[in-house]
C-alpha atoms as a PDB file:
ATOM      1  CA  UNK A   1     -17.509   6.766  17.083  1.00  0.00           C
ATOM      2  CA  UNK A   2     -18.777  10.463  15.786  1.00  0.00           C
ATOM      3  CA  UNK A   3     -17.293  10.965  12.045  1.00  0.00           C
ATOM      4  CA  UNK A   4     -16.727  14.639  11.167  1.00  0.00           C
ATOM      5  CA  UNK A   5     -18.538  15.711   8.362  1.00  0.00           C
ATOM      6  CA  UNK A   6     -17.580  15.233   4.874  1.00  0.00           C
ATOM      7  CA  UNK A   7     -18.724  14.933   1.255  1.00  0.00           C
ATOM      8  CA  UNK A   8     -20.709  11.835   1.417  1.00  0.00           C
ATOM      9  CA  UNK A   9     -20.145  10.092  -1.767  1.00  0.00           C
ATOM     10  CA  UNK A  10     -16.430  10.679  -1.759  1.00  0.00           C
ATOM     11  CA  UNK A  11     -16.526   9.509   1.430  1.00  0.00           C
ATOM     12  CA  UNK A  12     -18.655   6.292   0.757  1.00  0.00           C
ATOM     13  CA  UNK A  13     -16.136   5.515  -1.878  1.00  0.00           C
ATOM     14  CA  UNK A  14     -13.152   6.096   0.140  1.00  0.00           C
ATOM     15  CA  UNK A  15     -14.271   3.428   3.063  1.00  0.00           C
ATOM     16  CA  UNK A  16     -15.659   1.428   0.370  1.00  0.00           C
ATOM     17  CA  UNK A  17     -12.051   0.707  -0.690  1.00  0.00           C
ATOM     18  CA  UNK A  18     -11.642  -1.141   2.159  1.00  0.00           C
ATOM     19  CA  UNK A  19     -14.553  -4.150   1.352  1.00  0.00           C
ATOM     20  CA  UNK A  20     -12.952  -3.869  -2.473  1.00  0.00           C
ATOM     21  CA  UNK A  21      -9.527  -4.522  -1.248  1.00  0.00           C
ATOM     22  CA  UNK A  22     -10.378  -7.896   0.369  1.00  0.00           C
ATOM     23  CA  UNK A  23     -12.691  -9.073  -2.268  1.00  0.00           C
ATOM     24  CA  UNK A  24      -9.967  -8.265  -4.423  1.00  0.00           C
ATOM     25  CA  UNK A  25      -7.657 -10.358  -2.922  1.00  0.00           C
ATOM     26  CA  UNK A  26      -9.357 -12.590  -1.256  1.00  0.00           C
ATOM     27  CA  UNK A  27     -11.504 -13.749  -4.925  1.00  0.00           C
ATOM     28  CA  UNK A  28      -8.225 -13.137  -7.107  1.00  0.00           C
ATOM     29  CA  UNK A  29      -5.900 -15.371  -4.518  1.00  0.00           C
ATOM     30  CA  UNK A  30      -8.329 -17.874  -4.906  1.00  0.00           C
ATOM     31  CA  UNK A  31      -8.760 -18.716  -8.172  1.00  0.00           C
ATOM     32  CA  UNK A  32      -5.344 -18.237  -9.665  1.00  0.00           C
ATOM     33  CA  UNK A  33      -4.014 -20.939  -6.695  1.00  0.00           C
ATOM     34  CA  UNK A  34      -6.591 -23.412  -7.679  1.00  0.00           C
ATOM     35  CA  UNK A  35      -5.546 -22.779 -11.655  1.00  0.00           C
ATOM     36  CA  UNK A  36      -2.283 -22.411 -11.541  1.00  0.00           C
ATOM     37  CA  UNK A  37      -0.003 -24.978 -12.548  1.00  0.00           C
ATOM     38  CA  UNK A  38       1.689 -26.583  -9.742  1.00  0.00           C
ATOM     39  CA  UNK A  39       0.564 -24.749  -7.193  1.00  0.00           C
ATOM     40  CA  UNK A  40      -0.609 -26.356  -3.742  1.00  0.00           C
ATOM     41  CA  UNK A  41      -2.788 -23.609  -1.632  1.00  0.00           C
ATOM     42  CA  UNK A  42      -2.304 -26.489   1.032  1.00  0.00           C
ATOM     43  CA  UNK A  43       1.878 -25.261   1.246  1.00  0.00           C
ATOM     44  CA  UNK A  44       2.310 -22.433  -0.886  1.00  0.00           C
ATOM     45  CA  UNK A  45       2.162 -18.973   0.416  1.00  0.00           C
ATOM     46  CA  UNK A  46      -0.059 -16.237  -1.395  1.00  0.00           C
ATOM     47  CA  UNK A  47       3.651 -14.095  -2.217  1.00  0.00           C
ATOM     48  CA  UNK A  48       4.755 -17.393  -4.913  1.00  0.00           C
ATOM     49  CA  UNK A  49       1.616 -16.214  -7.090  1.00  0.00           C
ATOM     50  CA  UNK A  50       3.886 -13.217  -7.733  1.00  0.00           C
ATOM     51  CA  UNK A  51       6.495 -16.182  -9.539  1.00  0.00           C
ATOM     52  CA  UNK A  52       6.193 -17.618 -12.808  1.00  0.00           C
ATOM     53  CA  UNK A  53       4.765 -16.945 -15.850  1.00  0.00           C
ATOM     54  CA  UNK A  54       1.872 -15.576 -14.551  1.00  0.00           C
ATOM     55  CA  UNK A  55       3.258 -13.890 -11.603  1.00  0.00           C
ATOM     56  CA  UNK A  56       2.342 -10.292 -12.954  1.00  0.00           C
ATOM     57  CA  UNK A  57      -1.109 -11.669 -11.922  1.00  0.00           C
ATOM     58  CA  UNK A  58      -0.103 -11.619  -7.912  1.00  0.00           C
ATOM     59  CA  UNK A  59       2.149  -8.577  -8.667  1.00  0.00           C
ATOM     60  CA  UNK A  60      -0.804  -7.075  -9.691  1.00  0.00           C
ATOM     61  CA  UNK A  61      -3.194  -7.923  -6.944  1.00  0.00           C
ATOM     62  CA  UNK A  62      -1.062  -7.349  -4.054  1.00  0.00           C
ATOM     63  CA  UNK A  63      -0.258  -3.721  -5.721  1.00  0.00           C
ATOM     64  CA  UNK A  64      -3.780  -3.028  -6.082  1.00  0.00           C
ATOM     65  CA  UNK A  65      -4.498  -3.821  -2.745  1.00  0.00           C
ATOM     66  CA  UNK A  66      -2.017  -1.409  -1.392  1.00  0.00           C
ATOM     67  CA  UNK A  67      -3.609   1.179  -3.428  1.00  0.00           C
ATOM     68  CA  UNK A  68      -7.023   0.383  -2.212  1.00  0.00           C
ATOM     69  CA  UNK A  69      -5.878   0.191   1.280  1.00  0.00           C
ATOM     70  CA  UNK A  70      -4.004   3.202   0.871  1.00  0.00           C
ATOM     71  CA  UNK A  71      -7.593   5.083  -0.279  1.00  0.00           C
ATOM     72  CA  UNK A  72      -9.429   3.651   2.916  1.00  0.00           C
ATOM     73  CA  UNK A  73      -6.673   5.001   5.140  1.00  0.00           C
ATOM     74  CA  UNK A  74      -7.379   8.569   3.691  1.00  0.00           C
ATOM     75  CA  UNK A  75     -11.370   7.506   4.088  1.00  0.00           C
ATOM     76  CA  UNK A  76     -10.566   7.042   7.477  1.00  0.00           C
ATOM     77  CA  UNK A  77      -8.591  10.125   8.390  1.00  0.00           C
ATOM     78  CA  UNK A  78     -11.289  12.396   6.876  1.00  0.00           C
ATOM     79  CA  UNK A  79     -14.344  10.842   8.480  1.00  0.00           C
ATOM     80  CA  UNK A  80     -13.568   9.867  11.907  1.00  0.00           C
ATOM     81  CA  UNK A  81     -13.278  11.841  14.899  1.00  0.00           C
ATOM     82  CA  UNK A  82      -9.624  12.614  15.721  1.00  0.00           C
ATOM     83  CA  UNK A  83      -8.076  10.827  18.827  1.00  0.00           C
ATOM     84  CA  UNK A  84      -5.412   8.899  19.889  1.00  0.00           C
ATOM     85  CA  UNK A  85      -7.061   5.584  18.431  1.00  0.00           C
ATOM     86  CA  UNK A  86      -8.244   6.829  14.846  1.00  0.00           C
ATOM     87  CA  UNK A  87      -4.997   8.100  14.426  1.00  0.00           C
ATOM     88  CA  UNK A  88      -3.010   5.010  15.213  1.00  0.00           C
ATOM     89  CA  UNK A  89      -5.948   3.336  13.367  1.00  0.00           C
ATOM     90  CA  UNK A  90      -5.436   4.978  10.110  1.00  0.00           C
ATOM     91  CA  UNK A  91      -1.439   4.701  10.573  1.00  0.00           C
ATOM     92  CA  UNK A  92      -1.800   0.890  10.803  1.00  0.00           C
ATOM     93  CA  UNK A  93      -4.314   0.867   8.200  1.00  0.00           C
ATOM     94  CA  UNK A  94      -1.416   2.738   5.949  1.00  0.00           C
ATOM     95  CA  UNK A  95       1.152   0.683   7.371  1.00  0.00           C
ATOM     96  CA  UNK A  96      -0.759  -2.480   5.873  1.00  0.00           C
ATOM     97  CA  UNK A  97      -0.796  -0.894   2.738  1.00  0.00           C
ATOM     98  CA  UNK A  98       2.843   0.333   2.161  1.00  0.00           C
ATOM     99  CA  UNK A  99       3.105  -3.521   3.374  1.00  0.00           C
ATOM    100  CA  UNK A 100       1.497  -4.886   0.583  1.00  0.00           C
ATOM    101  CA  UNK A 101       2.752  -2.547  -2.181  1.00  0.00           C
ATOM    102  CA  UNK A 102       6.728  -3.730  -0.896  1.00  0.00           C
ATOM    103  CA  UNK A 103       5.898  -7.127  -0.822  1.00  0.00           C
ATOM    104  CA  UNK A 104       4.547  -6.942  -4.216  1.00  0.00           C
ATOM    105  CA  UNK A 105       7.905  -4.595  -5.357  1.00  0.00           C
ATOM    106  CA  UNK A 106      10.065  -7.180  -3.604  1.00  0.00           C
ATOM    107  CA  UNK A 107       9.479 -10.977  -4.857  1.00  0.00           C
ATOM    108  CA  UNK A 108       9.674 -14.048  -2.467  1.00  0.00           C
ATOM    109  CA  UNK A 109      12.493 -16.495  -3.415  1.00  0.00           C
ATOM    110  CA  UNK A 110      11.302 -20.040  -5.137  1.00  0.00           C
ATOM    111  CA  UNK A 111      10.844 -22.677  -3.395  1.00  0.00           C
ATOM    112  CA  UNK A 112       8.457 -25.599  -1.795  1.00  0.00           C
ATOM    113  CA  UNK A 113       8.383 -27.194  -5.076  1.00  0.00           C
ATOM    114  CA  UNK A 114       7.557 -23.548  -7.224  1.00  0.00           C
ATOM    115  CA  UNK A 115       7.430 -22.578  -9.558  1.00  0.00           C
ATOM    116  CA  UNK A 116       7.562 -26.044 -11.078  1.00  0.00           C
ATOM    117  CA  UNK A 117      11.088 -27.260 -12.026  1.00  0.00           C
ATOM    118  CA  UNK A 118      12.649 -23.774 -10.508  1.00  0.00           C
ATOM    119  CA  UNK A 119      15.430 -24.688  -7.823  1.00  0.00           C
ATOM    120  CA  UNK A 120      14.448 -23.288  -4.209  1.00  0.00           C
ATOM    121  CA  UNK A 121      16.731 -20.498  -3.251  1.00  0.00           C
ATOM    122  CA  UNK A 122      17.641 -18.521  -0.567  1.00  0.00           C
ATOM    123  CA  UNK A 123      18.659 -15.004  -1.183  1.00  0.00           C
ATOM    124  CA  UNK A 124      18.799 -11.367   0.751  1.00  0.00           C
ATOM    125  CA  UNK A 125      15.902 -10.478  -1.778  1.00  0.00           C
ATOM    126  CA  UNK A 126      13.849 -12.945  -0.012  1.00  0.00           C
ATOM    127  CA  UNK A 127      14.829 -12.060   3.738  1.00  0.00           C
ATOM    128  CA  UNK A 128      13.592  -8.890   3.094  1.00  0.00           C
ATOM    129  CA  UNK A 129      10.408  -9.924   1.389  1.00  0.00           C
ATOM    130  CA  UNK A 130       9.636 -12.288   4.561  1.00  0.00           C
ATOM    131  CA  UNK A 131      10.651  -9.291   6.645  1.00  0.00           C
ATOM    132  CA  UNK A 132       8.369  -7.281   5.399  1.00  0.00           C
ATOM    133  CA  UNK A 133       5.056  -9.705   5.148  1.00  0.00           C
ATOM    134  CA  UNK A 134       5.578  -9.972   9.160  1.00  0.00           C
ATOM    135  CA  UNK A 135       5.814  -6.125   9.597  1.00  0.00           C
ATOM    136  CA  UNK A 136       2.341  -5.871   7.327  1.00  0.00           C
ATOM    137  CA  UNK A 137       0.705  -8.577   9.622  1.00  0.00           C
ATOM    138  CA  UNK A 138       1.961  -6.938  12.938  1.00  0.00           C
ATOM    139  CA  UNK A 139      -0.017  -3.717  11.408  1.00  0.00           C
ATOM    140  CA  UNK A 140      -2.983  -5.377  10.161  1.00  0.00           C
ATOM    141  CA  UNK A 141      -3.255  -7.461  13.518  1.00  0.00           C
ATOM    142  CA  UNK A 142      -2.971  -4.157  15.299  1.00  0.00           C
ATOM    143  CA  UNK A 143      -5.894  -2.749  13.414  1.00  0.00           C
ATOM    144  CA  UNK A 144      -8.021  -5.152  13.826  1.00  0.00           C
ATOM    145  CA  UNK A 145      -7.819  -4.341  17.341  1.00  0.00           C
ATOM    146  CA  UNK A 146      -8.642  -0.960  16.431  1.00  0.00           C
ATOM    147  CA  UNK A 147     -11.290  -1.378  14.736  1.00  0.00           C
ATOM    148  CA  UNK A 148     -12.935  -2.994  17.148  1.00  0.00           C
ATOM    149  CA  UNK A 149     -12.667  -0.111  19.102  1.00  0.00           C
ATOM    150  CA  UNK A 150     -13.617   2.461  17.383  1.00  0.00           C
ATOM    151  CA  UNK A 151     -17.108   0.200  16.622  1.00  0.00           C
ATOM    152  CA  UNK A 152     -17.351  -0.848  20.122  1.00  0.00           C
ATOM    153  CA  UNK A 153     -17.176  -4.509  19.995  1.00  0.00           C
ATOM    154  CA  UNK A 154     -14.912  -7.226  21.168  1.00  0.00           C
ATOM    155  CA  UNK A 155     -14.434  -8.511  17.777  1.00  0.00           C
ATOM    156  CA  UNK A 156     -11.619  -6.928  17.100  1.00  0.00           C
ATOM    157  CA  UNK A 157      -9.295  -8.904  19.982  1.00  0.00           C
ATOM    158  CA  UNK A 158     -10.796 -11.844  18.636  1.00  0.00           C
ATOM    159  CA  UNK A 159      -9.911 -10.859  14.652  1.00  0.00           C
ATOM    160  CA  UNK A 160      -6.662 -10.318  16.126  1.00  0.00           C
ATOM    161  CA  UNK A 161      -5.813 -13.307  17.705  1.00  0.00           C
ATOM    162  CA  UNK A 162      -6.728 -15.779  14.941  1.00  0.00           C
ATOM    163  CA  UNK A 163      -3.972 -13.675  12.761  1.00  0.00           C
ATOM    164  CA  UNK A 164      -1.859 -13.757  15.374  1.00  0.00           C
ATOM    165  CA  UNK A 165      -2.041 -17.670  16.174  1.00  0.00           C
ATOM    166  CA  UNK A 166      -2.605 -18.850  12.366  1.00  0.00           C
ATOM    167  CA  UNK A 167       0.408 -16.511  10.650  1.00  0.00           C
ATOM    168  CA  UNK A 168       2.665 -17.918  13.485  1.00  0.00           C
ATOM    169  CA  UNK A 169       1.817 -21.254  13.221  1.00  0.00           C
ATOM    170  CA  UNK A 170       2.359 -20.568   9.170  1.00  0.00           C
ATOM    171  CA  UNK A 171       5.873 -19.575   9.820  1.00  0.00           C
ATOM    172  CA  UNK A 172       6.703 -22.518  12.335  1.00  0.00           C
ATOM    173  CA  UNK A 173       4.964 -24.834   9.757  1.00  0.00           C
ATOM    174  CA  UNK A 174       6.918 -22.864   6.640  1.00  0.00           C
ATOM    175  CA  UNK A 175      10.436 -23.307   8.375  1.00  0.00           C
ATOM    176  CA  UNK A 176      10.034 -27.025   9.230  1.00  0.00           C
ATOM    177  CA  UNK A 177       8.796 -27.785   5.635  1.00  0.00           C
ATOM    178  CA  UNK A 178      11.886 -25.974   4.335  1.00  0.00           C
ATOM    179  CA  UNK A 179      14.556 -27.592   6.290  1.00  0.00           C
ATOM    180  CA  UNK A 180      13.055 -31.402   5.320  1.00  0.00           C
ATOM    181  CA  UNK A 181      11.638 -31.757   8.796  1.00  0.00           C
ATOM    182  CA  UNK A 182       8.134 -31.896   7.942  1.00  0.00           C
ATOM    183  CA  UNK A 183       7.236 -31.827   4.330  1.00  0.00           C
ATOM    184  CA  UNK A 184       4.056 -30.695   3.207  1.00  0.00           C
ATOM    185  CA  UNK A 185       2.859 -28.565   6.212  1.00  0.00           C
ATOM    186  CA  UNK A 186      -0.420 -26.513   5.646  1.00  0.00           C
ATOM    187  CA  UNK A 187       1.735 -23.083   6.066  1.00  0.00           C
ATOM    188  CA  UNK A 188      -0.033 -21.906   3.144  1.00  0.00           C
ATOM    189  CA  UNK A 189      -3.455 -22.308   4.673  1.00  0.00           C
ATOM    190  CA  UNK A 190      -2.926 -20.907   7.988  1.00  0.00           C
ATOM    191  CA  UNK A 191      -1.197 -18.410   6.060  1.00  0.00           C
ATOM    192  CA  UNK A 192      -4.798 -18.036   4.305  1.00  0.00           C
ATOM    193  CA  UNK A 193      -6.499 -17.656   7.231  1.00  0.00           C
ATOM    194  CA  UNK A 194      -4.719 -14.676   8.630  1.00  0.00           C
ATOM    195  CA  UNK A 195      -4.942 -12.521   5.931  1.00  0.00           C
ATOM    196  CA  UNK A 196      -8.571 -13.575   4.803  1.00  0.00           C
ATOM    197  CA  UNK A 197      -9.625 -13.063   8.155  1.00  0.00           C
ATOM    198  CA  UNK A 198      -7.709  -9.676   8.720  1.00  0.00           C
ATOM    199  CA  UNK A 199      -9.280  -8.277   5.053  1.00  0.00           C
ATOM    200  CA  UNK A 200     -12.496  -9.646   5.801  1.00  0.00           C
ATOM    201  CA  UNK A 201     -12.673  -7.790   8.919  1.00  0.00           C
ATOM    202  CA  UNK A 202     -11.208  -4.442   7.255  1.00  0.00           C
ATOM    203  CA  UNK A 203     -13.980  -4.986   4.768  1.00  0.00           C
ATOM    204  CA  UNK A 204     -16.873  -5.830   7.410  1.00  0.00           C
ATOM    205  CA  UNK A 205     -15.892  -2.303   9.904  1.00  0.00           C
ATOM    206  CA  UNK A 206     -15.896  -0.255   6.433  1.00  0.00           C
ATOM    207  CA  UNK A 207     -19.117  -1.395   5.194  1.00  0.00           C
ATOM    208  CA  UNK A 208     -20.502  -0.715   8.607  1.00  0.00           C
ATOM    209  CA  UNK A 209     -19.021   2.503   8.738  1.00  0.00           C
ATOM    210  CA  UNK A 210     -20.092   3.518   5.531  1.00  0.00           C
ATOM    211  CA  UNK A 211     -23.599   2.301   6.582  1.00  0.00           C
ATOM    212  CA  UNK A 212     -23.974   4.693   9.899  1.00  0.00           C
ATOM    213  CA  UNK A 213     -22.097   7.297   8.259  1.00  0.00           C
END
């Protein structure tokens, strides 16, 4: 797609924030699961880095995200063509971001076994938390979709449905693990999947864009 002309550099560093934002969190998530005390990246979702005593850690990564993701919507909006679709693209792109800053500003409840020795609860705090990590998949799943069309390739459908079908199976795992049907369940890796896969993508269609542009 034809991107209006703009200052390049400021624009290269714009898009650009899109490949930081998943290395970001895609690096970050990674090693502070596998170090951190109790924590199973098997069953625990990303959100739980956010608890504990190191919690400022996910706090601080999911916020920085949103920031990042917040800079590649503006990239986005001043370098590429207006239409229907890079408008809704950029929207969903700042949707996802928003989406990560609330989740951040909003903690998920404890529970499946952490923080370690921390009583699994179930408050309105953590309705709205899990309310709001389905809204930011809904709009990254949508711009993957996007983004495949304003690049021209199927990819995008295809990005899309592995978030789709691994975040859903997360949550059907999740809910059976919490009520003592299943114990265990690998919510947290299908949970993994989604958003690695949606970020890596975001990342991939930036540094392609910033390429041709």
């Amino acid at each position: 797609m034809d991107r209006v002309p703009f200052r390049p550099y400021f624009r290269v560093a714009l898009l650009g924030a899109g490949p930081a934002a998943a290395v970001l969190v895609i690096v970050v998530v990674t090693v502070d699961g596998a170090t951190r005390a109790g924590y199973d990246p098997w069953r625990n979702w990303i959100s739980q880095l956010a608890l504990g005593p190191r919690g400022w850690l996910g706090v601080a990564t999911m916020t920085g995200c949103g920031v990042l993701l917040a800079a590649y919507a503006v990239g986005l909006r001043l370098c590429l063509s207006p239409s229907r679709t890079t408008r809704w693209l950029v929207r969903l792109v700042l949707l996802c971001a928003l989406g990560f800053a609330f989740v951040a500003a909003v903690p998920i409840d404890p529970g499946l076994d952490f923080p370690p020795g921390v009583p699994a609860v179930h408050t309105p705090r953590g309705f709205v938390h899990q309310a709001g990590a389905i809204v930011l998949f809904a709009g990254g799943t949508g711009a993957a979709v996007l983004f495949g069309r304003c690049l021209r390739t199927a990819a995008g459908w295809w990005v899309a449905a592995v978030m789709a079908v691994a975040f859903t199976g997360a949550c059907l795992l999740v809910t059976l693990d919490v009520l003592g049907v299943l114990a265990g369940t690998p919510s947290g890796l299908l949970e993994r999947v989604a958003l690695f896969t949606g970020l890596g993508w975001i990342g991939a269609a930036g540094v392609r864009l910033c390429r041709s542009g």
